[in-house]
Protein backbone atom coordinates (compact mmCIF):
# COMPACT_ATOMS: atom_id res chain seq x y z
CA UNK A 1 19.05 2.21 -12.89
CA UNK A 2 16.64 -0.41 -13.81
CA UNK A 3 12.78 -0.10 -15.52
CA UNK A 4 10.11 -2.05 -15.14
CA UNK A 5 6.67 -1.19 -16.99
CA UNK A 6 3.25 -1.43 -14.75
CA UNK A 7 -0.05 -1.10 -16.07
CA UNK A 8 -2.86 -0.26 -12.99
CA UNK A 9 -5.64 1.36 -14.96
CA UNK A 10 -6.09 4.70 -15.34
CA UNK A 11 -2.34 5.71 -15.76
CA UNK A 12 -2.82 9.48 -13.98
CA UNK A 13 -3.74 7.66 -10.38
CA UNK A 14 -0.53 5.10 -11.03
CA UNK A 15 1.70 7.10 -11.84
CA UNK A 16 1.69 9.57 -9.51
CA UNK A 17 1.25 6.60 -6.83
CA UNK A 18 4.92 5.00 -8.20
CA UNK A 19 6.32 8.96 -7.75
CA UNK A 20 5.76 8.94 -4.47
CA UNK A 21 7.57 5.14 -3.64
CA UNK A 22 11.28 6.01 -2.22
CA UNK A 23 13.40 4.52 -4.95
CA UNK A 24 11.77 5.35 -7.89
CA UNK A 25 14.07 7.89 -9.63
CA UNK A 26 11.37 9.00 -12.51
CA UNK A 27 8.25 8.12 -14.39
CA UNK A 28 6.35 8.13 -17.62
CA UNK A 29 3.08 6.93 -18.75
CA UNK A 30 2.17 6.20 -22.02
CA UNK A 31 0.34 2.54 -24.31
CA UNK A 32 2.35 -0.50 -23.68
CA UNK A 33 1.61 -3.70 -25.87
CA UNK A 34 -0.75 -2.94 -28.50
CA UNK A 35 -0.59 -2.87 -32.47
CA UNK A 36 -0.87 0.23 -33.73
CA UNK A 37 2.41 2.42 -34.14
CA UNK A 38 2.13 5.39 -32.36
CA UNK A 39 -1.40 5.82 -30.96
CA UNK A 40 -2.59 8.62 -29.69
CA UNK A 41 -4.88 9.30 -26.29
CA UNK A 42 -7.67 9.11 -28.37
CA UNK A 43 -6.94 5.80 -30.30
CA UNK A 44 -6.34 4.11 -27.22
CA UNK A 45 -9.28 5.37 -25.76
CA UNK A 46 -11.41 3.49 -28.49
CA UNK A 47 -10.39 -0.14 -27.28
CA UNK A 48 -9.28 -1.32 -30.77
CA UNK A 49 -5.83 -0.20 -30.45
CA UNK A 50 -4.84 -3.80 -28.41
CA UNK A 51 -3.01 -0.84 -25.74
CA UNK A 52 -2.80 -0.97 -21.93
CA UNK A 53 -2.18 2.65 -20.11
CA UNK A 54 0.55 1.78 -18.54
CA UNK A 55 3.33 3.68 -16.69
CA UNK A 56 7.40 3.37 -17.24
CA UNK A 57 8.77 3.01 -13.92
CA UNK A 58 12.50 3.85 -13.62
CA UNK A 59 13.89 2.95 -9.94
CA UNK A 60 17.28 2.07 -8.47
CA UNK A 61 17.72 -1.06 -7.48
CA UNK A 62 20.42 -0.62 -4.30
CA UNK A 63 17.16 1.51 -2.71
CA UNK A 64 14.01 -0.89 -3.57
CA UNK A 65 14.10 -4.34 -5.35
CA UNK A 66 11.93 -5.61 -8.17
CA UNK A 67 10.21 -7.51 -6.04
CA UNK A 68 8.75 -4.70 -3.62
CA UNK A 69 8.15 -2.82 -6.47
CA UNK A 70 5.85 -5.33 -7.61
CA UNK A 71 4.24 -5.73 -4.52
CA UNK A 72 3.75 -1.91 -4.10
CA UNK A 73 2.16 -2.43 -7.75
CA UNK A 74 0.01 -5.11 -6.04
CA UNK A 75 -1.42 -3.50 -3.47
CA UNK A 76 -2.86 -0.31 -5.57
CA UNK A 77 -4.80 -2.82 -7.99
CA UNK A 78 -7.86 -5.37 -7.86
CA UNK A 79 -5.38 -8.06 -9.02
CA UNK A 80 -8.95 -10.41 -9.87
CA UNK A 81 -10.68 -7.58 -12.26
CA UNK A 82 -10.86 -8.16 -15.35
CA UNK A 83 -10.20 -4.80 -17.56
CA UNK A 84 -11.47 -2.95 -14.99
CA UNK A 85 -9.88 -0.33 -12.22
CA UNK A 86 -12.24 1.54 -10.18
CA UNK A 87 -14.74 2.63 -12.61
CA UNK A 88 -12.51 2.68 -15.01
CA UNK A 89 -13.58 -0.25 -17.77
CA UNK A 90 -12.22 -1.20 -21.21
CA UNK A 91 -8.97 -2.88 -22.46
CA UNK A 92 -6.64 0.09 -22.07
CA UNK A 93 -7.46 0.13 -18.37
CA UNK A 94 -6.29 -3.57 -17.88
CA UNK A 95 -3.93 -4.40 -15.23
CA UNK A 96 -0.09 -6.24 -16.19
CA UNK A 97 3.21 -5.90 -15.72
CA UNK A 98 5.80 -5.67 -18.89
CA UNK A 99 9.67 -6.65 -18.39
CA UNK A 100 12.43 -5.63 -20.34
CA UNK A 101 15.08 -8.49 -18.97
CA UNK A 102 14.09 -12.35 -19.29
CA UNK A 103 16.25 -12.67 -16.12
CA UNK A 104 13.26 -11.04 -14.13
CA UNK A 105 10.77 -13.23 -14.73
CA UNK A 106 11.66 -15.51 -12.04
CA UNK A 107 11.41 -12.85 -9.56
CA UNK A 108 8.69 -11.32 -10.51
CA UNK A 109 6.34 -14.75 -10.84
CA UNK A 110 7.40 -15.36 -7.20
CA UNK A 111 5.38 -12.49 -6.04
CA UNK A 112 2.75 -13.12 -8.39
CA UNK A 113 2.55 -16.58 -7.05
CA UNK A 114 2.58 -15.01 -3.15
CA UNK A 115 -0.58 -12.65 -4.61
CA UNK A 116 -2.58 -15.59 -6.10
CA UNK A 117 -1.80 -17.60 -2.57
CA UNK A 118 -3.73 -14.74 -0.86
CA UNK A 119 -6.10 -14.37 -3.14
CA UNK A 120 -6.78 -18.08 -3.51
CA UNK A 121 -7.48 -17.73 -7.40
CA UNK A 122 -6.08 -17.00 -10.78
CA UNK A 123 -4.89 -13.14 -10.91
CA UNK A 124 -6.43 -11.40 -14.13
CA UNK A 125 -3.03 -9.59 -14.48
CA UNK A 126 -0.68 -9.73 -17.68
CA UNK A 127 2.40 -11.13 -17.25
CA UNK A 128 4.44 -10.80 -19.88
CA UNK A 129 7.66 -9.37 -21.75
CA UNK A 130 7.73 -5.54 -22.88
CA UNK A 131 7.04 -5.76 -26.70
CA UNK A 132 6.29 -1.56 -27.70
CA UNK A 133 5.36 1.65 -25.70
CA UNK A 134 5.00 5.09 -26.63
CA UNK A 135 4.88 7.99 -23.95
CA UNK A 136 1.78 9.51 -23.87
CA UNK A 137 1.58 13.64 -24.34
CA UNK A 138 2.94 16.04 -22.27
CA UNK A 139 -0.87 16.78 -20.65
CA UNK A 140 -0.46 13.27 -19.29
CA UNK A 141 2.95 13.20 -17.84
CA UNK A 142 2.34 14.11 -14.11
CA UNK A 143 -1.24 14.73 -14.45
CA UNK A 144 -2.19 14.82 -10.58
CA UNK A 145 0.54 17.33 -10.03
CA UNK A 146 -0.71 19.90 -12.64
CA UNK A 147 -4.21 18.80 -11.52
CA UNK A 148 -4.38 18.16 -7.90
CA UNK A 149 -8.09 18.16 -8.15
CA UNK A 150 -8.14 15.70 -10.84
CA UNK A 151 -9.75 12.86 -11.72
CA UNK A 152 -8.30 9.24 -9.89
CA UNK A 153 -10.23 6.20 -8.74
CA UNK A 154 -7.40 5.44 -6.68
CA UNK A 155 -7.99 6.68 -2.58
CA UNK A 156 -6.20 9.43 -1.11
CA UNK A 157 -4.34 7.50 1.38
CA UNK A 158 -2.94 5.11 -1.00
CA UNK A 159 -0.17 8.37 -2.27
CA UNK A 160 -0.09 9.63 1.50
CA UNK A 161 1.36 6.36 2.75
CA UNK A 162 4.62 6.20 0.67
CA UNK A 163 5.21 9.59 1.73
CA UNK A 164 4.84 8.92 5.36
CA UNK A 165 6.95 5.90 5.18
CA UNK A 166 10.09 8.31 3.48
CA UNK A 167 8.86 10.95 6.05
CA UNK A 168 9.06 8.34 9.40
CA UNK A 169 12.74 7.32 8.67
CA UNK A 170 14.13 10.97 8.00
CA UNK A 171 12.59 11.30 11.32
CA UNK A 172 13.62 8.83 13.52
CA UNK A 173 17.07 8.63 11.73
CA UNK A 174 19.39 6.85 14.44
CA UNK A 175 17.64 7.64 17.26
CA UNK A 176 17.41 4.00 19.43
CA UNK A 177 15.01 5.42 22.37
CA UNK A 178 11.94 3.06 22.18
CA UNK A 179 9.58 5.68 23.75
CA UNK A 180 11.19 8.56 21.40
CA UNK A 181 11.01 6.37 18.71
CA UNK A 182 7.12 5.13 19.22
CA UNK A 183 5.85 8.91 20.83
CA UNK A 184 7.29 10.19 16.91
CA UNK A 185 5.56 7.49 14.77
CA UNK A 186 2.11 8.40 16.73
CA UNK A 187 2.06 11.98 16.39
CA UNK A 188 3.21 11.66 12.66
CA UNK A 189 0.56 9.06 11.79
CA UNK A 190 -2.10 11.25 13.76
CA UNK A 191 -0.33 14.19 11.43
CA UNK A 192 -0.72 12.61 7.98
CA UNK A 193 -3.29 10.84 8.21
CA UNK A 194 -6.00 11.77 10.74
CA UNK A 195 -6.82 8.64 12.43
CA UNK A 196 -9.01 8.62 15.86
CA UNK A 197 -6.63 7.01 17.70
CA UNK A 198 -3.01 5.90 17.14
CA UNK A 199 -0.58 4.21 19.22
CA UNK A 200 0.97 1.50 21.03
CA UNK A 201 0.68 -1.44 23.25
CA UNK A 202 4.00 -3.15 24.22
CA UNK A 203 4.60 -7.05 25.73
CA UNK A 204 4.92 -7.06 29.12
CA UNK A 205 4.60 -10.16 31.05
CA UNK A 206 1.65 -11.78 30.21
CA UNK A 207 -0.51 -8.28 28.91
CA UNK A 208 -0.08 -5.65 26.65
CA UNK A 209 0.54 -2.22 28.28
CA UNK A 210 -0.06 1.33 27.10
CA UNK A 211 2.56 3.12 25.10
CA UNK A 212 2.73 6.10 23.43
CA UNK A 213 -0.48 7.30 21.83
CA UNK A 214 -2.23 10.22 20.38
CA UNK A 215 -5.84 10.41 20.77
CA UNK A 216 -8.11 10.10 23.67
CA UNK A 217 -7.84 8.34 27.02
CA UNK A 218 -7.16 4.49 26.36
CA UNK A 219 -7.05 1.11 28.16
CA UNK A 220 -4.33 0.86 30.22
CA UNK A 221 -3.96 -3.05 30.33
CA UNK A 222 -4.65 -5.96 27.34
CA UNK A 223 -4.92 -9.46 28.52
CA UNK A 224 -3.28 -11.79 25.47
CA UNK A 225 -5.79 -12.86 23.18
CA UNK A 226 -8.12 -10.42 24.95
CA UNK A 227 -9.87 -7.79 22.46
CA UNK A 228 -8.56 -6.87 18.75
CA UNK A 229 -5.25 -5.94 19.72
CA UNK A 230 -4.71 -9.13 22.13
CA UNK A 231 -5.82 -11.28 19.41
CA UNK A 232 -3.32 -9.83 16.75
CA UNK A 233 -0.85 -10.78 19.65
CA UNK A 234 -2.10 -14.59 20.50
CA UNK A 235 -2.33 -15.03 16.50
CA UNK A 236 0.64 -12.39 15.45
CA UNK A 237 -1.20 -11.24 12.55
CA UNK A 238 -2.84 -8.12 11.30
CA UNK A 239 -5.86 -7.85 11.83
CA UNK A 240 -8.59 -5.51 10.22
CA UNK A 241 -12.43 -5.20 11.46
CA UNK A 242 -14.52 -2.94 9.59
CA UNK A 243 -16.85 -2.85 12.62
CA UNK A 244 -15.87 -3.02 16.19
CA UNK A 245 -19.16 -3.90 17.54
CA UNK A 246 -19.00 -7.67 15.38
CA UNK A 247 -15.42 -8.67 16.33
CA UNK A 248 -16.30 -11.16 19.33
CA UNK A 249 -14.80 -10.05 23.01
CA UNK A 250 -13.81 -6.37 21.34
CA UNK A 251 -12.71 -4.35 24.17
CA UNK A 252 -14.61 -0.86 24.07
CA UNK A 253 -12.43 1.56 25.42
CA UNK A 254 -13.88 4.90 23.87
CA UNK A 255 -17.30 4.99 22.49
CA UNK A 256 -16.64 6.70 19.61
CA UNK A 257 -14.25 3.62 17.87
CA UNK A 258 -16.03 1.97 14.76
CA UNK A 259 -13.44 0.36 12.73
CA UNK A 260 -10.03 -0.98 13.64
CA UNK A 261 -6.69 -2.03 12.57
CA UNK A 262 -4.13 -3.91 14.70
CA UNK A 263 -0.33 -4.75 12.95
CA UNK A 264 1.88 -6.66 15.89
CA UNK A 265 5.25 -5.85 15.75
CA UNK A 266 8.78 -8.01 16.16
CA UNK A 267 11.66 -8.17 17.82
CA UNK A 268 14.97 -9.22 15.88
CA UNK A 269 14.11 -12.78 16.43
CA UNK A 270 10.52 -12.67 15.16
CA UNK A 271 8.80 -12.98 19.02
CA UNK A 272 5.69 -9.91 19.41
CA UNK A 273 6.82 -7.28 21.48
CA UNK A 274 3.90 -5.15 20.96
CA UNK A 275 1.29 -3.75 18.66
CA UNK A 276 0.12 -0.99 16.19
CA UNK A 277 -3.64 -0.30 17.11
CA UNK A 278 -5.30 2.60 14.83
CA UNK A 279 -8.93 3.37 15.38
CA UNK A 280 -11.67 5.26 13.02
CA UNK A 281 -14.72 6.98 13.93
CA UNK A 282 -16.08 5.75 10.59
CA UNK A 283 -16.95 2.18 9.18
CA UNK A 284 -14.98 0.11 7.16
CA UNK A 285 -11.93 3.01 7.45
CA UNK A 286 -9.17 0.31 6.68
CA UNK A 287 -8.75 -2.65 4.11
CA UNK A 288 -5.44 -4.09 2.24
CA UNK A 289 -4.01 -0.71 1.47
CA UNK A 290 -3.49 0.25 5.04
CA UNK A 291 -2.62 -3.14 6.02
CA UNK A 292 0.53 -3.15 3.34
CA UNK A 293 1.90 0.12 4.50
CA UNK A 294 1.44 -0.16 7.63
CA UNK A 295 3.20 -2.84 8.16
CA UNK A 296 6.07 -1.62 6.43
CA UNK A 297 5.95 1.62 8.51
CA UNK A 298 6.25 -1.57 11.88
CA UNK A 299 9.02 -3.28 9.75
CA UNK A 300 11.20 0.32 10.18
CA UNK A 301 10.47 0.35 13.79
């Protein structure tokens, strides 16, 4: 087993967010970096303690690799906020990550480096080697699971995803039916997480075609670079438009769609042989969060 130490802000949200990531064997959050031996809650909770909340993330590394971990990390943080995570503000709540082995620096600047490319500016994230923690009290440890109602600026959907991820491949297991395969990952995506409209569009010729779904009727046929979901084809990207009705040439086939995602997907040799298309009833449904996982969930397919 390996350990790696995150800090995301509020420490209750994080940790229960790493809990949830296949791979991680166990968890514990508690100060890292700071200057006074053995603070309490309440120390740290002052600002002149020099402590970030941070959680102790214990994972194996033949299941996930330092590197996804770290970009799991990425994606549940405002890597340009400076001591400040949701509403969350103040020193303790400042976002870094802590390593125990100078061998994994390399590995984990490389992703840093891939998050500041993206972000096209410096990251306001620590960086930097492990020098104390203490685990907080037992009242912290696991706080979202004694508390399900608690407190946690971080969304709902960013713990459901993990979970549907571990859920999708216990479910498809070896099954190598394209239309089993596909007809499964709708209905559990519709399942967990309660989108409008889920499903498919596959490569066929020169259009996209309708695959399995869940949701109401659809359009049949895409032309390529026709609509959201032919665009994410012609640029083989994914694509997210918090309003429908502003994305040029968007192709209205129910009323009721406001806000979109589109992830293409891959064959073995990196051509698009079809697309993810999810659709809200609500505004501005989908942003980074959904983007990362969901494009993992394509990756298993």
């Amino acid at each position: 087993m390996k350990e790696v130490y995150l800090a995301g802000g509020c420490f209750w949200g994080a940790e229960h967010y790493f809990s949830n990531i296949e791979g991680v064997v166990d968890t514990e959050v508690g100060f890292a970096n700071g200057d006074t031996p053995s603070p309490t809650y309440e120390q740290v909770y002052t600002d002149t303690t020099g402590y970030a909340e941070t959680v102790k993330v214990v994972y194996d590394p033949s299941v996930i690799s330092l590197a996804e971990l770290v970009r799991d990390y990425f994606v549940a943080i405002d890597p340009l906020s400076v001591n400040k995570q949701g509403e969350d503000c103040g020193t303790r709540y400042r976002t870094g990550v802590y390593y125990t082995d100078p061998g994994e620096l390399e590995t984990i600047r490389t992703v840093f480096d891939e998050v500041q490319a993206e972000f096209g500016g410096p990251l306001a994230v620590e960086l930097e080697p492990l020098r104390n923690f203490y685990a907080a009290d037992a009242r912290h440890q696991d706080y979202l699971v004694k508390n399900p109602d608690g407190y946690c600026h971080l969304p709902l959907k960013i713990f459901r995803y993990p979970r549907l991820v571990r859920d999708l491949k216990a479910l498809l297991l070896d099954e190598t039916d394209v239309v089993a395969r596909l007809s499964n990952t709708a209905a559990l995506l519709k399942e967990k997480m309660g989108f409008f409209w889920t499903g498919f569009y596959l490569v066929k010729d020169s259009q996209l075609v309708l695959g399995p779904f869940q949701g109401p009727v659809a359009c049949m046929r895409i032309g390529f670079g026709k609509g959201v979901c032919g665009t994410a084809w012609k640029e083989d990207r994914t694509i997210v438009v918090p309003d429908v009705e502003e994305f040029p040439g968007h192709i209205a086939c129910s009323s009721l769609s406001r806000s979109e995602i589109v992830v293409p997907m891959h064959s073995g040799s990196g051509e698009v042989t079809g697309v993810l298309d999810i659709d809200s009833t609500e505004l501005s449904t989908f942003d980074r969060i959904d983007a990362y996982w969901l494009e993992r969930l394509v990756a298993i397919l």
